[in-house]
PDB file of N, CA and C in Angstrom:
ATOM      1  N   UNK A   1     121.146  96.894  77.332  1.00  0.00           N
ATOM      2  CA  UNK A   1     121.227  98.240  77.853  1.00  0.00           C
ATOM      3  C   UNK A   1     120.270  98.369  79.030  1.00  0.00           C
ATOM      4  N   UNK A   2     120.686  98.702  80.331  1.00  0.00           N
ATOM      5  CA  UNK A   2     119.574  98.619  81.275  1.00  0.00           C
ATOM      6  C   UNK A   2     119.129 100.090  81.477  1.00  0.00           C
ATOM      7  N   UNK A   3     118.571 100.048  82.714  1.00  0.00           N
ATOM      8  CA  UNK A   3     117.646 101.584  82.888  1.00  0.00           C
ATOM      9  C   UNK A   3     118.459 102.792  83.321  1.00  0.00           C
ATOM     10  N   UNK A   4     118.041 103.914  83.087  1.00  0.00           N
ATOM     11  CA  UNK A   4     118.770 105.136  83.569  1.00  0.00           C
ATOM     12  C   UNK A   4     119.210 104.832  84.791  1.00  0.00           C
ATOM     13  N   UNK A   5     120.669 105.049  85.725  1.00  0.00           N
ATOM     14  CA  UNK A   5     121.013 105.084  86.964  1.00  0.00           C
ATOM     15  C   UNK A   5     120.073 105.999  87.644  1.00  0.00           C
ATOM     16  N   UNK A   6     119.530 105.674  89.095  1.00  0.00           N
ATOM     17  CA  UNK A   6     118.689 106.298  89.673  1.00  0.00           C
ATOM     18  C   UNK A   6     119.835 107.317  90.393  1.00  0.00           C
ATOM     19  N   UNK A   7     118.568 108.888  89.876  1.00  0.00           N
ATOM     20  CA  UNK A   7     118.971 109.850  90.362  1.00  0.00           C
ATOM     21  C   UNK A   7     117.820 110.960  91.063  1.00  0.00           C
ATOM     22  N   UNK A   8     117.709 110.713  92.010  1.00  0.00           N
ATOM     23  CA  UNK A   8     116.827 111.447  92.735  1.00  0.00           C
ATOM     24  C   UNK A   8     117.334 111.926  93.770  1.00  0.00           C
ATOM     25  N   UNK A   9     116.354 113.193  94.169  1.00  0.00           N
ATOM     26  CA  UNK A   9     116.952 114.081  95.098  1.00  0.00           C
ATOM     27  C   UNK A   9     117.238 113.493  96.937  1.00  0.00           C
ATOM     28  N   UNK A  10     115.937 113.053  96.806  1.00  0.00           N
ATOM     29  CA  UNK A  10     115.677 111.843  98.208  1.00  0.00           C
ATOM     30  C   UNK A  10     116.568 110.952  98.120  1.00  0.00           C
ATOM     31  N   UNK A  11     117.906 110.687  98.979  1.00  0.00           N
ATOM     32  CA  UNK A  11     118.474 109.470  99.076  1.00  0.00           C
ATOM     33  C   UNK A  11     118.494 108.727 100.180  1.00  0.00           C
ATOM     34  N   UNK A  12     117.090 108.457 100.623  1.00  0.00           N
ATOM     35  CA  UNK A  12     117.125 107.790 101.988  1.00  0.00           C
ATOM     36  C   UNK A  12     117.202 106.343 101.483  1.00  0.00           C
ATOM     37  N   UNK A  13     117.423 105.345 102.601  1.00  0.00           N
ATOM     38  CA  UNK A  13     117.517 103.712 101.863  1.00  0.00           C
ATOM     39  C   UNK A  13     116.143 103.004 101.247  1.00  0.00           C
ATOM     40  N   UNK A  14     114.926 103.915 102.238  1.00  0.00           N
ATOM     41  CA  UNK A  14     113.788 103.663 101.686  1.00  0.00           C
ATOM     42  C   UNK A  14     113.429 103.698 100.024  1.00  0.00           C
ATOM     43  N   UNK A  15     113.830 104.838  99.400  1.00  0.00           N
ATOM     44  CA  UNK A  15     113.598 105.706  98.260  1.00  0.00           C
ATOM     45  C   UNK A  15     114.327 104.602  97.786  1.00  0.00           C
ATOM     46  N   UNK A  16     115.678 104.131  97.727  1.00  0.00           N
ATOM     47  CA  UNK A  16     116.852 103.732  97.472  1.00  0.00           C
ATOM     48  C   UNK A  16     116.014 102.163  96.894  1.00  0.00           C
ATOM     49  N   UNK A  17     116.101 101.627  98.211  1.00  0.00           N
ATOM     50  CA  UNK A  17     115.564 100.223  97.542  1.00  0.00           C
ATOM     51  C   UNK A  17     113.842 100.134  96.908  1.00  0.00           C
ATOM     52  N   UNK A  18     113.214 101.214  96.930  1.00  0.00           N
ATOM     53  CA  UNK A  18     112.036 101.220  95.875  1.00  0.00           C
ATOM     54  C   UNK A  18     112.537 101.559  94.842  1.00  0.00           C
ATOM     55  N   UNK A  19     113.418 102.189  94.425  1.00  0.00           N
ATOM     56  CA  UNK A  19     113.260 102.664  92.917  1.00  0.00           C
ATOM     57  C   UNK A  19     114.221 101.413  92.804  1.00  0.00           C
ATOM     58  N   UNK A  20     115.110 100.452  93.316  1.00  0.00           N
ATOM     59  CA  UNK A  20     115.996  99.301  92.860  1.00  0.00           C
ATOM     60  C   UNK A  20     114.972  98.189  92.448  1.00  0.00           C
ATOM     61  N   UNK A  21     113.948  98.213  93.551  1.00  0.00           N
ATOM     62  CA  UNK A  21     112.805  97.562  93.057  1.00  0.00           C
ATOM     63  C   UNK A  21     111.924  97.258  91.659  1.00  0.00           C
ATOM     64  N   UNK A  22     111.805  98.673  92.026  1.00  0.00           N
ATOM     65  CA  UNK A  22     110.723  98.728  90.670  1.00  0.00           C
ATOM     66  C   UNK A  22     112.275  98.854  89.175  1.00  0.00           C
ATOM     67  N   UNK A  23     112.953  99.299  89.156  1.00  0.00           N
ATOM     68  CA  UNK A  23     114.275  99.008  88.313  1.00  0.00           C
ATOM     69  C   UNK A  23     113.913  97.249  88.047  1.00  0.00           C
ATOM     70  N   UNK A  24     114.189  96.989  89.120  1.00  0.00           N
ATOM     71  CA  UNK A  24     114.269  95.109  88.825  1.00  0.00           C
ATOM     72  C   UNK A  24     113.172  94.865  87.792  1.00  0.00           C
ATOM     73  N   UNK A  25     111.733  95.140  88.383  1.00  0.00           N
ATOM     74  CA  UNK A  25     110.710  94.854  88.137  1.00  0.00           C
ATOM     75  C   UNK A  25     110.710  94.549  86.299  1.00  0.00           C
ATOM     76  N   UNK A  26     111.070  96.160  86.358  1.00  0.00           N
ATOM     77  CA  UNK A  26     110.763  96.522  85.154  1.00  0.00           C
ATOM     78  C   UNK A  26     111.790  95.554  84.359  1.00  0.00           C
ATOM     79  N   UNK A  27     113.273  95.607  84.549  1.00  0.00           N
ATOM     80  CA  UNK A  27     114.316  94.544  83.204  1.00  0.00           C
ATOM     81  C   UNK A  27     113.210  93.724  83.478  1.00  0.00           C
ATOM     82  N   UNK A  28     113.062  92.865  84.537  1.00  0.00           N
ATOM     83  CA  UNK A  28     112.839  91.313  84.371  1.00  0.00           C
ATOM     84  C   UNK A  28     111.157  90.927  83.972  1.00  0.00           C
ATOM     85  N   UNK A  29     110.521  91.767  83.718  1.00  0.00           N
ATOM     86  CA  UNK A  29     109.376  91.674  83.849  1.00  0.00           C
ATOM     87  C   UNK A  29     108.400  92.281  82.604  1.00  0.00           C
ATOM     88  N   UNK A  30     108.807  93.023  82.028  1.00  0.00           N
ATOM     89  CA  UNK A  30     108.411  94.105  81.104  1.00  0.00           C
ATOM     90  C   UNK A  30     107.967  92.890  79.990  1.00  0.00           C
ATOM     91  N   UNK A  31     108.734  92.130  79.729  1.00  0.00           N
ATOM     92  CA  UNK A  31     108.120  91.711  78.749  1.00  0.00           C
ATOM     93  C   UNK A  31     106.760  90.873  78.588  1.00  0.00           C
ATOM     94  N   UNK A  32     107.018  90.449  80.289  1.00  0.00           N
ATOM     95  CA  UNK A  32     105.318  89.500  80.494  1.00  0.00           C
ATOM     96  C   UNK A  32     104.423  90.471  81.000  1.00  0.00           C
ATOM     97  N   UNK A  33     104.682  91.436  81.668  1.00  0.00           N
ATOM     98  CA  UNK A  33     103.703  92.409  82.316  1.00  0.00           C
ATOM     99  C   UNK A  33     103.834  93.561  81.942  1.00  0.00           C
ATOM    100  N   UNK A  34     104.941  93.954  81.532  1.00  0.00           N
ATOM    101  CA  UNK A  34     104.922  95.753  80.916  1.00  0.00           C
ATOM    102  C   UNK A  34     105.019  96.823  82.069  1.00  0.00           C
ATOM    103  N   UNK A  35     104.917  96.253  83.196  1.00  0.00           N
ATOM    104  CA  UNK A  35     104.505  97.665  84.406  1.00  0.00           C
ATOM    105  C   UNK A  35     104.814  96.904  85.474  1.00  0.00           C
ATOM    106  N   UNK A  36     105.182  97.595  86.252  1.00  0.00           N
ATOM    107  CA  UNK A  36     105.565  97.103  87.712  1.00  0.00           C
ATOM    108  C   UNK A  36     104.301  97.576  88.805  1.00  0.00           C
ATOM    109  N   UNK A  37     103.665  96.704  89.681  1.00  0.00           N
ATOM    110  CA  UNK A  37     102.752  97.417  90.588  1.00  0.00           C
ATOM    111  C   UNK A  37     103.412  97.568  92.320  1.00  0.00           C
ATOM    112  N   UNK A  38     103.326  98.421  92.804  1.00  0.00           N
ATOM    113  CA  UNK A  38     103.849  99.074  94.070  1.00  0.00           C
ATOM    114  C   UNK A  38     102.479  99.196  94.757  1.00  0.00           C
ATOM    115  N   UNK A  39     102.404  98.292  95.888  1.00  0.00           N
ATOM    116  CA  UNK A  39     101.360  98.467  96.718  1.00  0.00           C
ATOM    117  C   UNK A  39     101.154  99.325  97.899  1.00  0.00           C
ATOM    118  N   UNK A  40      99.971  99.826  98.405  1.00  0.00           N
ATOM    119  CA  UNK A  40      99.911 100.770  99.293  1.00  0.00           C
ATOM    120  C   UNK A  40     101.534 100.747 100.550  1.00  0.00           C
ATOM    121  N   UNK A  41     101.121  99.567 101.050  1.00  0.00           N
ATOM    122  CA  UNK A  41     101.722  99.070 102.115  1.00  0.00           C
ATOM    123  C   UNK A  41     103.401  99.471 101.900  1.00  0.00           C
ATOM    124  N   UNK A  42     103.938  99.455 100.490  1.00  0.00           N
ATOM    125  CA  UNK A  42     105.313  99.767 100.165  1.00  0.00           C
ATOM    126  C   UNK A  42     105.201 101.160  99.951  1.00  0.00           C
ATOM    127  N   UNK A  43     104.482 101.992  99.797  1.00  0.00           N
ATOM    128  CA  UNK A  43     104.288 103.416  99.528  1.00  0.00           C
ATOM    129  C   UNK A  43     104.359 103.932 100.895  1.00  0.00           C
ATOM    130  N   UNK A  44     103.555 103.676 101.369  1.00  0.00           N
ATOM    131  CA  UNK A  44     103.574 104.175 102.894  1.00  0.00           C
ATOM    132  C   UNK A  44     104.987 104.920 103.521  1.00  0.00           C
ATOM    133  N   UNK A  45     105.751 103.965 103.251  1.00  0.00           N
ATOM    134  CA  UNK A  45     107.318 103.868 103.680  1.00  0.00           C
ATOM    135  C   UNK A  45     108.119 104.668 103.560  1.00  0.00           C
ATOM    136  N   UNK A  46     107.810 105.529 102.372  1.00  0.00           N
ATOM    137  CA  UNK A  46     108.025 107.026 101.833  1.00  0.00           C
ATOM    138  C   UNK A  46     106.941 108.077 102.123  1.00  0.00           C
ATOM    139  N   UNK A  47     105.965 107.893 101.787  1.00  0.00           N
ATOM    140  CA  UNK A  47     104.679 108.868 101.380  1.00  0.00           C
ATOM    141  C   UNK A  47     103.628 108.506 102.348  1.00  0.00           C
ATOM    142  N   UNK A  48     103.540 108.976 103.455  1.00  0.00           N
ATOM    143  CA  UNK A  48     102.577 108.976 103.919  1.00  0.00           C
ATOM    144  C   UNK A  48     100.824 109.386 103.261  1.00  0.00           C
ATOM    145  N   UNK A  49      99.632 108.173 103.855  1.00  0.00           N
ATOM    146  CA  UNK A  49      98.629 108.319 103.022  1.00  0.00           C
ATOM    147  C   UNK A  49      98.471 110.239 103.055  1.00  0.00           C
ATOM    148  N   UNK A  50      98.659 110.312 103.975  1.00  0.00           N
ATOM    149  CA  UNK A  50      97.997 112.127 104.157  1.00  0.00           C
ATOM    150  C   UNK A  50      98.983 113.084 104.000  1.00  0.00           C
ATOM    151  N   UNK A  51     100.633 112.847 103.063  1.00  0.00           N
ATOM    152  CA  UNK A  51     100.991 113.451 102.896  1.00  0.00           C
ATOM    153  C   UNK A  51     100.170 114.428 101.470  1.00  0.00           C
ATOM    154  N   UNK A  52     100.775 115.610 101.635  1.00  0.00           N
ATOM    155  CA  UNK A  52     100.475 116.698 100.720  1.00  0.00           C
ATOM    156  C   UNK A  52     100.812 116.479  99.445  1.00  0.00           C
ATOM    157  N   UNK A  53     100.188 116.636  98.189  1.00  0.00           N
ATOM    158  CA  UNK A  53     100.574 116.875  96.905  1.00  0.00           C
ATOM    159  C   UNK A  53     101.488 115.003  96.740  1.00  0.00           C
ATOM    160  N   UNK A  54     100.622 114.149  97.666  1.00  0.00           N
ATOM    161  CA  UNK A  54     101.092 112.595  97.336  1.00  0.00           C
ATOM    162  C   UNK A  54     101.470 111.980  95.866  1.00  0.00           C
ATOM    163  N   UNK A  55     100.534 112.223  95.264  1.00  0.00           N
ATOM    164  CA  UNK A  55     100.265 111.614  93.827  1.00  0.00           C
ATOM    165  C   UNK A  55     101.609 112.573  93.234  1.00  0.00           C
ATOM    166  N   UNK A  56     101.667 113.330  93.186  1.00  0.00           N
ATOM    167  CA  UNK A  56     102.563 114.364  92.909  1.00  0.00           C
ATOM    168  C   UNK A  56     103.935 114.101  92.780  1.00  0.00           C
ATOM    169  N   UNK A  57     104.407 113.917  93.952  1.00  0.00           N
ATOM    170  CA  UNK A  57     105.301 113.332  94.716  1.00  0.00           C
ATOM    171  C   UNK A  57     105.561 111.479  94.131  1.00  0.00           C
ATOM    172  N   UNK A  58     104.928 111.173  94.105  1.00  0.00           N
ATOM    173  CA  UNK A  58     105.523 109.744  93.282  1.00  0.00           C
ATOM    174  C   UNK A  58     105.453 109.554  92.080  1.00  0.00           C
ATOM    175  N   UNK A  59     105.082 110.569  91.271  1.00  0.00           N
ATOM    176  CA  UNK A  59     105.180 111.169  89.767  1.00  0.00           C
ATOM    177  C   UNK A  59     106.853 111.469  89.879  1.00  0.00           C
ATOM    178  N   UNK A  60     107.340 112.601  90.336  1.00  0.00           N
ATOM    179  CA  UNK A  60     108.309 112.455  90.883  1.00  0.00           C
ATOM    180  C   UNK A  60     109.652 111.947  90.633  1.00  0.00           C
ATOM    181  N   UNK A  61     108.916 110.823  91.519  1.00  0.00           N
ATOM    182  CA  UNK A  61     110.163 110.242  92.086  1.00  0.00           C
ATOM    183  C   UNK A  61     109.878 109.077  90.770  1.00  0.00           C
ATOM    184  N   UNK A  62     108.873 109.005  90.160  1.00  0.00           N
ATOM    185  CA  UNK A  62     109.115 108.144  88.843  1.00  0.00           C
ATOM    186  C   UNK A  62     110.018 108.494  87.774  1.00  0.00           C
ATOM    187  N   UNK A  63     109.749 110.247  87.786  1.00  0.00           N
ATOM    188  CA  UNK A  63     110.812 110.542  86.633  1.00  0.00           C
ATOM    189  C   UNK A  63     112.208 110.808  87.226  1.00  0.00           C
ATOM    190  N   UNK A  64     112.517 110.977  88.265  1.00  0.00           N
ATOM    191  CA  UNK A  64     113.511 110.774  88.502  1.00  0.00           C
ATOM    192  C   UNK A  64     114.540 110.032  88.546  1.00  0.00           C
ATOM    193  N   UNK A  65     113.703 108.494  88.634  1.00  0.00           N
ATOM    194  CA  UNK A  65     114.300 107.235  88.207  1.00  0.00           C
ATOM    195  C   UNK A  65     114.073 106.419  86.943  1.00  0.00           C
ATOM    196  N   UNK A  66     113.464 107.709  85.836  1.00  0.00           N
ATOM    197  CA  UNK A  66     113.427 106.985  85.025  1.00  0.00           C
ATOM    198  C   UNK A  66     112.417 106.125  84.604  1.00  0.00           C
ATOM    199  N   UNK A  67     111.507 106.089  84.930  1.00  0.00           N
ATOM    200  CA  UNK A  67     109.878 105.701  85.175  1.00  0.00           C
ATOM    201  C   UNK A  67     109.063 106.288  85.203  1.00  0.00           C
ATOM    202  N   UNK A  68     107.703 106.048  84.512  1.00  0.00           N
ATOM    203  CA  UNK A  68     106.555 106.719  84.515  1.00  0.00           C
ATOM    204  C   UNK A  68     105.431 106.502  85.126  1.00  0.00           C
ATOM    205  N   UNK A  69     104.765 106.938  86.008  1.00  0.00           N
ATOM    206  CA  UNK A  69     103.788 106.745  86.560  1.00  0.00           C
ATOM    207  C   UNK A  69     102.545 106.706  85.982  1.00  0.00           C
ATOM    208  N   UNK A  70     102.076 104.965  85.627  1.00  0.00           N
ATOM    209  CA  UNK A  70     101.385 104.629  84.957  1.00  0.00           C
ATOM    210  C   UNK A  70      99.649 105.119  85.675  1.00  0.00           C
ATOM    211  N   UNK A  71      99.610 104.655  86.714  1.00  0.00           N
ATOM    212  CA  UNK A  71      98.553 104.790  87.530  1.00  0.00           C
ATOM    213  C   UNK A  71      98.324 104.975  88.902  1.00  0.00           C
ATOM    214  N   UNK A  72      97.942 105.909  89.575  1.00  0.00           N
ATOM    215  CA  UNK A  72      97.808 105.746  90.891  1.00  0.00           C
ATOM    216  C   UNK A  72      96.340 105.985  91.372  1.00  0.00           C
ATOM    217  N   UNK A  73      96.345 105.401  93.029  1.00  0.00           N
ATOM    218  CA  UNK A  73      95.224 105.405  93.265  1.00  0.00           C
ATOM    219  C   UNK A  73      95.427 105.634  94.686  1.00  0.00           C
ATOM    220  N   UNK A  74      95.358 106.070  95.915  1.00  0.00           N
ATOM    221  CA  UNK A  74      95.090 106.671  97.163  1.00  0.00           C
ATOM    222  C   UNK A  74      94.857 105.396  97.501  1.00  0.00           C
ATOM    223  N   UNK A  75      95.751 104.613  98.513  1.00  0.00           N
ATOM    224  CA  UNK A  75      95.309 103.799  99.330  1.00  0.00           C
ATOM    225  C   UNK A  75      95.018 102.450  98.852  1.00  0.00           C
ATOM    226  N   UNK A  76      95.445 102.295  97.715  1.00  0.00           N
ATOM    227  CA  UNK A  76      95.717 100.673  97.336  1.00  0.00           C
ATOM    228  C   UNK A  76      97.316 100.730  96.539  1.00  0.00           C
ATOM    229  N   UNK A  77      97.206 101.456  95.318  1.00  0.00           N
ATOM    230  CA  UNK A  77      98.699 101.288  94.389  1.00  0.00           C
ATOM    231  C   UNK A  77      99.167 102.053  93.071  1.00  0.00           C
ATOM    232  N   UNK A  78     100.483 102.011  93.189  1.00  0.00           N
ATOM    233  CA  UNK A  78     101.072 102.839  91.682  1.00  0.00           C
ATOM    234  C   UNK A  78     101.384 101.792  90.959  1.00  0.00           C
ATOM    235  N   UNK A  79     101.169 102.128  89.988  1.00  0.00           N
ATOM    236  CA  UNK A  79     101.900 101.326  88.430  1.00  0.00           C
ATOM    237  C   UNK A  79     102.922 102.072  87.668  1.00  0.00           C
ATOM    238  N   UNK A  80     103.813 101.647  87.539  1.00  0.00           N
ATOM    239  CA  UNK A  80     105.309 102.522  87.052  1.00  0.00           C
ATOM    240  C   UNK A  80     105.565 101.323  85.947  1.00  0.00           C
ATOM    241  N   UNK A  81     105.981 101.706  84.543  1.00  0.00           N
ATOM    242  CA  UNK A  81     105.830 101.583  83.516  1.00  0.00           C
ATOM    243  C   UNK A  81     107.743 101.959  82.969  1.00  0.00           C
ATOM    244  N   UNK A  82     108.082 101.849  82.270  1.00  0.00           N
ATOM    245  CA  UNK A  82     109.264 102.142  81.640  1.00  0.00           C
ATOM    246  C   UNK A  82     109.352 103.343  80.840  1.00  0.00           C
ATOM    247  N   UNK A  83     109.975 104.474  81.032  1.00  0.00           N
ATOM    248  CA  UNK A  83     109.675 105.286  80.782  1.00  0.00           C
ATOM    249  C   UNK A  83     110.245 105.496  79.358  1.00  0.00           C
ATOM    250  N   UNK A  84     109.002 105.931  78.188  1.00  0.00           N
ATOM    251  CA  UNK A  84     109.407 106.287  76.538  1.00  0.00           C
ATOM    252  C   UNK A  84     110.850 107.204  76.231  1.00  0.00           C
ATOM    253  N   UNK A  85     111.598 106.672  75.295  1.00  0.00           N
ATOM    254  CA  UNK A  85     112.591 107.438  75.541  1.00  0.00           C
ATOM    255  C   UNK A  85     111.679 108.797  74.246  1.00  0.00           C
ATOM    256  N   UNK A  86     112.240 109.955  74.808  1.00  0.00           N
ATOM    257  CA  UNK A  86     111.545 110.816  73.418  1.00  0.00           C
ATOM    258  C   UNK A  86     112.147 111.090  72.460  1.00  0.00           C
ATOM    259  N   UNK A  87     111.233 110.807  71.249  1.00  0.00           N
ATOM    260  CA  UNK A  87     112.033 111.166  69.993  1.00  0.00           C
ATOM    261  C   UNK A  87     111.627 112.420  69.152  1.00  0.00           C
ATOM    262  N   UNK A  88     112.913 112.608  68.429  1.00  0.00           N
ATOM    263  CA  UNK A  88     112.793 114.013  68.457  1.00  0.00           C
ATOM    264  C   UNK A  88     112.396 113.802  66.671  1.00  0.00           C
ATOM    265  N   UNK A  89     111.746 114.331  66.133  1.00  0.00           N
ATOM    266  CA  UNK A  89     111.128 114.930  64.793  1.00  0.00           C
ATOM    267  C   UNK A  89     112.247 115.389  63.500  1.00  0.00           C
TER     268      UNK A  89
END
């Protein structure tokens, strides 16, 4: 079963092939690393460092594709994680 189809509001090719990215990351990878890391330099491309409400904004675009934004940090990198499916009680 693979990951939610990405659905976000942004469909530029940029947005497009990061969230295909980190998608990849995550099937092929999760089991040796658990998290995908996205470096400044690939952020940029979308999110400028001095855009407004940044961190915000790639929270976002994590749940939008289905991913959780494990960690971020201004100017080095995000960690996007597979996002828990929730269970209900």
């Amino acid at each position: 079963m693979g990951m939610p189809r990405i659905n976000i509001g942004n469909n530029s090719p940029s947005v497009k092939i990061l969230a295909s990215k980190i998608e990849r990351e995550l099937e092929t990878q999760t089991e040796k690393l658990g998290h995908c890391v996205i470096y400044e330099e690939e952020l940029q491309r979308i999110w400028p460092l001095d855009e407004e409400n940044r961190e915000r904004k790639v929270a976002q675009f994590a749940r939008d594709c289905g991913f959780h934004l494990s960690f971020y940090k201004d100017g080095l990198c995000a960690i996007f994680v597979k996002e828990s499916p929730n269970i209900s009680a």
